[in-house]
Protein backbone atom coordinates (compact mmCIF):
# COMPACT_ATOMS: atom_id res chain seq x y z
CA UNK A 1 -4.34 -5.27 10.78
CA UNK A 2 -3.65 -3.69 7.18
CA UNK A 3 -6.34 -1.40 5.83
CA UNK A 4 -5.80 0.91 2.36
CA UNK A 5 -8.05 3.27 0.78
CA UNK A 6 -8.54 0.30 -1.87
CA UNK A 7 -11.76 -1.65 -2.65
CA UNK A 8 -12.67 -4.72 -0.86
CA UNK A 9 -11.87 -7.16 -4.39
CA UNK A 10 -8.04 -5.15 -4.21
CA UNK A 11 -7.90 -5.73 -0.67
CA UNK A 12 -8.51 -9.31 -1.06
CA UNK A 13 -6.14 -9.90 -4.38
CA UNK A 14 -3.21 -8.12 -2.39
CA UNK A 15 -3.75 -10.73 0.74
CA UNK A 16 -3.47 -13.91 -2.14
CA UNK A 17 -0.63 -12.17 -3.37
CA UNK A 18 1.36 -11.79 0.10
CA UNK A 19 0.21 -15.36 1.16
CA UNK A 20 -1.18 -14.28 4.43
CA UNK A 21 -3.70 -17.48 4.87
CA UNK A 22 -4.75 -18.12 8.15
CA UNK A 23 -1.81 -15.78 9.63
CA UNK A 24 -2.85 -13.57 12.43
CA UNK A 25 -2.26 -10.80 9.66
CA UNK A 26 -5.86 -9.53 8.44
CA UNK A 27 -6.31 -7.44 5.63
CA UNK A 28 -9.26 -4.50 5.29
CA UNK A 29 -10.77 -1.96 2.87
CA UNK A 30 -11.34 1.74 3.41
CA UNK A 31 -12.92 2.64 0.26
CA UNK A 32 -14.60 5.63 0.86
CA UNK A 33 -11.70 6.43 3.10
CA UNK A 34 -13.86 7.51 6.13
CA UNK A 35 -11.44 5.70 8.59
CA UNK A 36 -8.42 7.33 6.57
CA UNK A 37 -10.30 10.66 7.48
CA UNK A 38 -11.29 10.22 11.11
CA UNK A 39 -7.71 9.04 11.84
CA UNK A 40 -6.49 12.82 10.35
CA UNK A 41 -4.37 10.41 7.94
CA UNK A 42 -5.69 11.40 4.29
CA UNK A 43 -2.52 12.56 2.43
CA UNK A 44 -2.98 16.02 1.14
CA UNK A 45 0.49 16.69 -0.56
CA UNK A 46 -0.42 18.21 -4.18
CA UNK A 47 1.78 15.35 -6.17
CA UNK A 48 -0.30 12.30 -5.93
CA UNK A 49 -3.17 13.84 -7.10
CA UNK A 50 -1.40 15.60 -9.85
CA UNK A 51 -0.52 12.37 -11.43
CA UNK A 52 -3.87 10.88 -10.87
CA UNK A 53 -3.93 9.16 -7.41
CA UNK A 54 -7.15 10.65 -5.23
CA UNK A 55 -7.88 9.25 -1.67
CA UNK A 56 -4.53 8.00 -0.96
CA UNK A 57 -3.75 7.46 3.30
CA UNK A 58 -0.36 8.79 4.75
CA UNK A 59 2.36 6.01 5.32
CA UNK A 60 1.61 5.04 9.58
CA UNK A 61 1.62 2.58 11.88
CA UNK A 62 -1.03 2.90 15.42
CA UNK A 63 0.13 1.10 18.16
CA UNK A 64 -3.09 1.47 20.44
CA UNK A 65 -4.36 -0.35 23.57
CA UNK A 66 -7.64 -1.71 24.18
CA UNK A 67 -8.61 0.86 21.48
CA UNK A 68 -7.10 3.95 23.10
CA UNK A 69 -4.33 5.05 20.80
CA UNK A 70 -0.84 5.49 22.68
CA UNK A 71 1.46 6.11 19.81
CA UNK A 72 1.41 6.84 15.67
CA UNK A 73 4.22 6.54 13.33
CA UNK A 74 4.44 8.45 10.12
CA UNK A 75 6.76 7.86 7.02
CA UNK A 76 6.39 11.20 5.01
CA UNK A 77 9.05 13.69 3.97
CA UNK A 78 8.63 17.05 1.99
CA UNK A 79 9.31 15.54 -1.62
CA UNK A 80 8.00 11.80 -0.18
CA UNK A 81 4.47 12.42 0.93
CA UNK A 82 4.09 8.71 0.63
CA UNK A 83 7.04 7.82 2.61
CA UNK A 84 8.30 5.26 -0.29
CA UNK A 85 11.97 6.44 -0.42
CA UNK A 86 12.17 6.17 3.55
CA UNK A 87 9.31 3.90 5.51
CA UNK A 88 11.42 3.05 8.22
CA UNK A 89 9.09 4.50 10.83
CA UNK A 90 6.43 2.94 9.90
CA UNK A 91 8.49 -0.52 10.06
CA UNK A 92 8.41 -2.89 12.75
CA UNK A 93 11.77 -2.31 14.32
CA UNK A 94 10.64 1.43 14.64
CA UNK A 95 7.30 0.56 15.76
CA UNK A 96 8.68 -1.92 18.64
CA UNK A 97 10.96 0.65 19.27
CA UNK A 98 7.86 3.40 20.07
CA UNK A 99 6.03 0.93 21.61
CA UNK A 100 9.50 0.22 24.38
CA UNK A 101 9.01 3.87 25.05
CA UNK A 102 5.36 4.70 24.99
């Protein structure tokens, strides 16, 4: 499952582009960002918003159970609150990885 804080016509343009079909691969929309919010994962570094970018979620991956959450993964560095120069945790070799150990 891959949600954003996007709308649901974004959502749905971003699964055409990546070609995800009838993969097991599902794509959703948090506009409002209410899920981004209950999950404590609304990024609240000062430099997106200074440019313009409101609402934006952290970088994570959930690895949860029967919908108990066991472990959360979280790209974000001082000067990358978006995790783009370094995502690795939030990658699937570092989520397998968490998941070995959880």
């Amino acid at each position: 499952m891959v949600y954003c804080v996007n709308d649901p016509a974004v959502m749905q343009a971003w699964a055409k582009d990546q070609k995800i079909g009838l993969s097991m691969i599902k794509f959703y929309s948090d506009a409002a960002g209410d899920l981004t919010k209950a999950l404590d994962m609304e990024m609240t570094h000062p430099g997106p918003p200074s440019v313009g970018i409101i609402g934006r979620s952290k970088r994570f991956a959930i690895y949860a159970v029967d919908g108990e959450i066991r472990a959360v993964n979280v790209s974000e560095g001082p000067d990358d609150p978006a995790g783009d120069g370094d995502p690795s945790a939030t990658l699937v070799d570092a989520l397998i990885a968490t998941i070995k150990s959880a």
